[in-house]
N, C-alpha and C. Protein backbone atom coordinates (compact mmCIF):
# COMPACT_ATOMS: atom_id res chain seq x y z
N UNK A 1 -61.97 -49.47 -78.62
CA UNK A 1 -63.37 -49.20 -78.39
C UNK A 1 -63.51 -47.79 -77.85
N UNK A 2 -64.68 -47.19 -78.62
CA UNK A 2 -65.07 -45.64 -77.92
C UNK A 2 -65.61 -45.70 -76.68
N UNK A 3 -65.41 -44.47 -75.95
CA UNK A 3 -66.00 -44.92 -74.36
C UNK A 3 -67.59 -44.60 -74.52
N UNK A 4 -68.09 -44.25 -75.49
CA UNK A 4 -69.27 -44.04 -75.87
C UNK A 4 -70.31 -45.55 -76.01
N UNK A 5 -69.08 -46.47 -76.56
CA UNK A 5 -69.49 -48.41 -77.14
C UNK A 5 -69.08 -48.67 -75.88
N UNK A 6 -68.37 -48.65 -74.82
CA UNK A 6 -67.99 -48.82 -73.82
C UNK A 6 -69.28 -49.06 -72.87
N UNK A 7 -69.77 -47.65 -73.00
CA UNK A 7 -70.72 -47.38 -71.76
C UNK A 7 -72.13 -48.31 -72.07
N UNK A 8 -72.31 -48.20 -73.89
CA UNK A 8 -73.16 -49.09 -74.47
C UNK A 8 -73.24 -50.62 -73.91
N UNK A 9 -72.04 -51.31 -74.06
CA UNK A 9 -71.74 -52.59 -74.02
C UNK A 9 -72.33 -53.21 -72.23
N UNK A 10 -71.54 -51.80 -71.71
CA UNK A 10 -71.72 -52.26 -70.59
C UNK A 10 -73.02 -51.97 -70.00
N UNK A 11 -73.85 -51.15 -70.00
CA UNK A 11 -75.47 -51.39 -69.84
C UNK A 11 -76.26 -52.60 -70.84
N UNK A 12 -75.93 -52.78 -71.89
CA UNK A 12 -76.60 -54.08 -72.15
C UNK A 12 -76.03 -55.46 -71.21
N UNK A 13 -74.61 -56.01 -70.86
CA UNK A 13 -74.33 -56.66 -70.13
C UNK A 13 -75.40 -56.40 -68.83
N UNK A 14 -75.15 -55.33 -67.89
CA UNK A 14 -76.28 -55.32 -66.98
C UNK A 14 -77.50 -55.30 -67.08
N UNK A 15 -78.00 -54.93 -68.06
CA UNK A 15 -79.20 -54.84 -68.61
C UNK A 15 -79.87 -56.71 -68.31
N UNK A 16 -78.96 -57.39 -68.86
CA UNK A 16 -78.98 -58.79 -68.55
C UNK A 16 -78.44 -59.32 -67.65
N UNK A 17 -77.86 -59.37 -67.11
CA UNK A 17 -77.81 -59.20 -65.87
C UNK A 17 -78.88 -59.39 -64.39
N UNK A 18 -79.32 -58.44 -64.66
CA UNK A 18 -80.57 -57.91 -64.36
C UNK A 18 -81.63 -58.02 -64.78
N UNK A 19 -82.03 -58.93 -65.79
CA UNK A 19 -83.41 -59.16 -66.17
C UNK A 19 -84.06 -58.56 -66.75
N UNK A 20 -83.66 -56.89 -66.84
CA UNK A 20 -84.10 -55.63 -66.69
C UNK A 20 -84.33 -55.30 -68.20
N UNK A 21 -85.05 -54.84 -68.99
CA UNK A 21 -85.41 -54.12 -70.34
C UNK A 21 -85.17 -53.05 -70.64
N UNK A 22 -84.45 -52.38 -71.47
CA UNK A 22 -84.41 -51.19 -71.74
C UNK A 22 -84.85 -49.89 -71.61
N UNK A 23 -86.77 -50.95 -72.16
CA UNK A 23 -87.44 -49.38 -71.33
C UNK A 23 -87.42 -49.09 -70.02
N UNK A 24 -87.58 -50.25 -69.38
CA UNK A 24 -87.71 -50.06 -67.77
C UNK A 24 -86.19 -49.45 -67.22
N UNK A 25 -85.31 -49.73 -67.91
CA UNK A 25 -83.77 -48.86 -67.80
C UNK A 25 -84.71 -47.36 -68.07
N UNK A 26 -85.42 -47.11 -69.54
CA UNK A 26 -85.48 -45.46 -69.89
C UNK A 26 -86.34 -45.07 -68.48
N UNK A 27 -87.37 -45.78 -68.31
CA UNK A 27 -88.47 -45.07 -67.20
C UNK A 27 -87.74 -45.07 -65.90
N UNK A 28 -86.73 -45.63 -65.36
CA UNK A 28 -86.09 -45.52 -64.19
C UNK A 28 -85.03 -44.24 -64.45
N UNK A 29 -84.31 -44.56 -65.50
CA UNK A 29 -83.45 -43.22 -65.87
C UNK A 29 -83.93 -41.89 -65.87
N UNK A 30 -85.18 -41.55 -66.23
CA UNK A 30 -86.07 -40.54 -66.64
C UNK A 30 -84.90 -40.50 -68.08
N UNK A 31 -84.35 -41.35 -69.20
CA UNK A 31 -83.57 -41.06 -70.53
C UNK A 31 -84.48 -41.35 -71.34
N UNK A 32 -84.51 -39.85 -72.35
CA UNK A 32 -85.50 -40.35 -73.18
C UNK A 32 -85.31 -41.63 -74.19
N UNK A 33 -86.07 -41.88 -74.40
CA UNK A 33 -86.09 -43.05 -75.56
C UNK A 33 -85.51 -42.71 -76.82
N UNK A 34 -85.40 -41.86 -77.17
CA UNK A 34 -84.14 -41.19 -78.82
C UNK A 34 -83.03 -41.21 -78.01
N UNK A 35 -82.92 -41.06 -77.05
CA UNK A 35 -81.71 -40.74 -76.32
C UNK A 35 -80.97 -41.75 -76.28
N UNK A 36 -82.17 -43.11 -75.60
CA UNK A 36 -81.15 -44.40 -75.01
C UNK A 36 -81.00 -45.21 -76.47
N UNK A 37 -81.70 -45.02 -77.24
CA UNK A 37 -81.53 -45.60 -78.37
C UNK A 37 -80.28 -45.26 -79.30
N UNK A 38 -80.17 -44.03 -79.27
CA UNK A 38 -78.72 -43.56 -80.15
C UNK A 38 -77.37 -44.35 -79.41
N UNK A 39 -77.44 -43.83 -77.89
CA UNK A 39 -76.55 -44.68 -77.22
C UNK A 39 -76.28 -45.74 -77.61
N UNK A 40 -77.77 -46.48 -77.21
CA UNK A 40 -76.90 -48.27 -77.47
C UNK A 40 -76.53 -48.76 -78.96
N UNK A 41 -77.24 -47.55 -79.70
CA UNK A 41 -76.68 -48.25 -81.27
C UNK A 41 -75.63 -47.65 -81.37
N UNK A 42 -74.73 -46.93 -80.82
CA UNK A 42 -73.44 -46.60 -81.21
C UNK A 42 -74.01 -44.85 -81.85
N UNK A 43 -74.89 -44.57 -81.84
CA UNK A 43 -74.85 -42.95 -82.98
C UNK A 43 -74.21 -41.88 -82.70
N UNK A 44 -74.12 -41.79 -80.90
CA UNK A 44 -73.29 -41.14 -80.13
C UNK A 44 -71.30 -41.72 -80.46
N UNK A 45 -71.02 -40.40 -80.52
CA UNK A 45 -69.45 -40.84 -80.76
C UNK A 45 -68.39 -40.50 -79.19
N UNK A 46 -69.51 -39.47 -78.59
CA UNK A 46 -69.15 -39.34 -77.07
C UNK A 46 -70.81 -39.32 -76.12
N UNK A 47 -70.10 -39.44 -75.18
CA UNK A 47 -71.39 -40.07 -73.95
C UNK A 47 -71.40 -38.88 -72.91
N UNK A 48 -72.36 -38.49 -72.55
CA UNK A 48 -72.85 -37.35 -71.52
C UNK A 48 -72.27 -37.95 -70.00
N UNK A 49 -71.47 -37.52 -69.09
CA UNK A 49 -71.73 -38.23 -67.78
C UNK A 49 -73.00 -38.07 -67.39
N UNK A 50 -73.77 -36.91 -67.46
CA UNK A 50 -74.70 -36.90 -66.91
C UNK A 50 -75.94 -38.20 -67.52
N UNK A 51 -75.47 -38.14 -68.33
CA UNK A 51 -76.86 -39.98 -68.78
C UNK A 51 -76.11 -41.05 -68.15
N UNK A 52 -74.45 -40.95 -68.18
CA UNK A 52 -74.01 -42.43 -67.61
C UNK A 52 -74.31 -42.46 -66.15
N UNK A 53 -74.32 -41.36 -65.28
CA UNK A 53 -74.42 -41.37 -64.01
C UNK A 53 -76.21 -41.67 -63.89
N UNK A 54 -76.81 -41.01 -64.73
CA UNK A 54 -78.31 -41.75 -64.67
C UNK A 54 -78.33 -42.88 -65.01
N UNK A 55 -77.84 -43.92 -65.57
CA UNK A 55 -78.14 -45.15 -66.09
C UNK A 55 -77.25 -46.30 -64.54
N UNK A 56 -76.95 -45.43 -64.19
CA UNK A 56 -75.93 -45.92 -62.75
C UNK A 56 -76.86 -45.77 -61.88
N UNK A 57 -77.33 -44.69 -62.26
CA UNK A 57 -78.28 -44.71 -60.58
C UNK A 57 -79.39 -45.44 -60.77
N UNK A 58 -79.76 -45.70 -62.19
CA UNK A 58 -81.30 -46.56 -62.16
C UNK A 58 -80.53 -47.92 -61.90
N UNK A 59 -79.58 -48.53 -62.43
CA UNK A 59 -79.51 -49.90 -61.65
C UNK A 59 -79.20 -50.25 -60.34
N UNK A 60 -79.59 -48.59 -59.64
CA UNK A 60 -78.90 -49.08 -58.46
C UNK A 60 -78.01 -49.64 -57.73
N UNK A 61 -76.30 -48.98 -58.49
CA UNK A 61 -75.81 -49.88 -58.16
C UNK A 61 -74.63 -48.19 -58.14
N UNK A 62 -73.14 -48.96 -57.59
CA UNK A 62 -71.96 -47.25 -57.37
C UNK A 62 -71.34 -47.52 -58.50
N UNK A 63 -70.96 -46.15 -58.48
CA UNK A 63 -70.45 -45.78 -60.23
C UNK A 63 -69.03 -46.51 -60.40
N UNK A 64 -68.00 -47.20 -59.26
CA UNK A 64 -66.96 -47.90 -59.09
C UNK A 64 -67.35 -49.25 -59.61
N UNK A 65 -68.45 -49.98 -59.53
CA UNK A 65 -69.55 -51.09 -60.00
C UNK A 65 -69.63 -51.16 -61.14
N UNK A 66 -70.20 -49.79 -61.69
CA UNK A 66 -70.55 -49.71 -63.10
C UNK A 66 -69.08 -49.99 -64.34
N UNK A 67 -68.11 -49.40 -63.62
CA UNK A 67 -67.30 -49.16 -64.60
C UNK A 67 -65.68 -49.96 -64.30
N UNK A 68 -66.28 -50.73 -63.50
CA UNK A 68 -65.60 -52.42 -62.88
C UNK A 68 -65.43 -53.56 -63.46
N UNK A 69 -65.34 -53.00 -65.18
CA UNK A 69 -65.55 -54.05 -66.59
C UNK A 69 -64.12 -54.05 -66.97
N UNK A 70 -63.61 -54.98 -67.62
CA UNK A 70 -62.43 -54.67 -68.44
C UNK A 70 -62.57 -53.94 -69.82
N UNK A 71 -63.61 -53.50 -70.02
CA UNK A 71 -64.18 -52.75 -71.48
C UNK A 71 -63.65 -51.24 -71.03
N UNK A 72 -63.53 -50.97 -70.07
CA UNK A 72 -62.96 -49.83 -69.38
C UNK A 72 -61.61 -49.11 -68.85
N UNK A 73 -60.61 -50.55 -69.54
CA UNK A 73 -59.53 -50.85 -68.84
C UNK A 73 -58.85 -49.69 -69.97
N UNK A 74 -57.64 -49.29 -69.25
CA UNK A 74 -56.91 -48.09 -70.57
C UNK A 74 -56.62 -48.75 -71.84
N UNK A 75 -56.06 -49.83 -71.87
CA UNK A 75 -55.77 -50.23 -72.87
C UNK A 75 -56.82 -50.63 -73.97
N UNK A 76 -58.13 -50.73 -73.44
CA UNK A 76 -59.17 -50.84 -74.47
C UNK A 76 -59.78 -49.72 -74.95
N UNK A 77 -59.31 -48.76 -74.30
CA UNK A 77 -60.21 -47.78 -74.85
C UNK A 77 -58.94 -46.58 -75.44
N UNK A 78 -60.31 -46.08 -76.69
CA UNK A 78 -59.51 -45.26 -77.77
C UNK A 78 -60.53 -43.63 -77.20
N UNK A 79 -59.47 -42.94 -76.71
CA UNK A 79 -60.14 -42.00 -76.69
C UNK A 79 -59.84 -40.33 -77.56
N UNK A 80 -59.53 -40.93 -78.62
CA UNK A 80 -59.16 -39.87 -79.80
C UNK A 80 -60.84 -39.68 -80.75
């Protein structure tokens, strides 16, 4: 998995989680909406920290939290 589907996977998991909707993820993020949309469909082949650290800070939650998945673990991820 790309850490790009990575970061995807794992905001929809919280996303539910949390109750929380997408847009209300974009309007807390200040991410635009082309933005969060390419993300979660995969169109992005690499991921900005600067959007993952925004999508961290709108759930309010530490970036050790966020990325506390096994989708994250070395062995899952392809980073070629």
């Amino acid at each position: 998995m790309k850490l790009s589907e990575a970061v995807a996977f794992r905001t929809k998991e919280i996303l539910k989680q949390k109750t929380m909707s997408q847009y209300q993820l974009e309007k807390t993020s200040t991410i635009h909406h082309g933005t969060m949309m390419d993300l979660m469909q995969g169109v992005y082949k690499t991921v900005n920290f600067k959007t993952v650290m925004l999508i961290i800070r709108a759930f309010d939650m530490k970036t050790s939290e966020f990325f506390n998945s096994p989708v994250f673990d070395d062995e899952n991820l392809d980073i070629d």
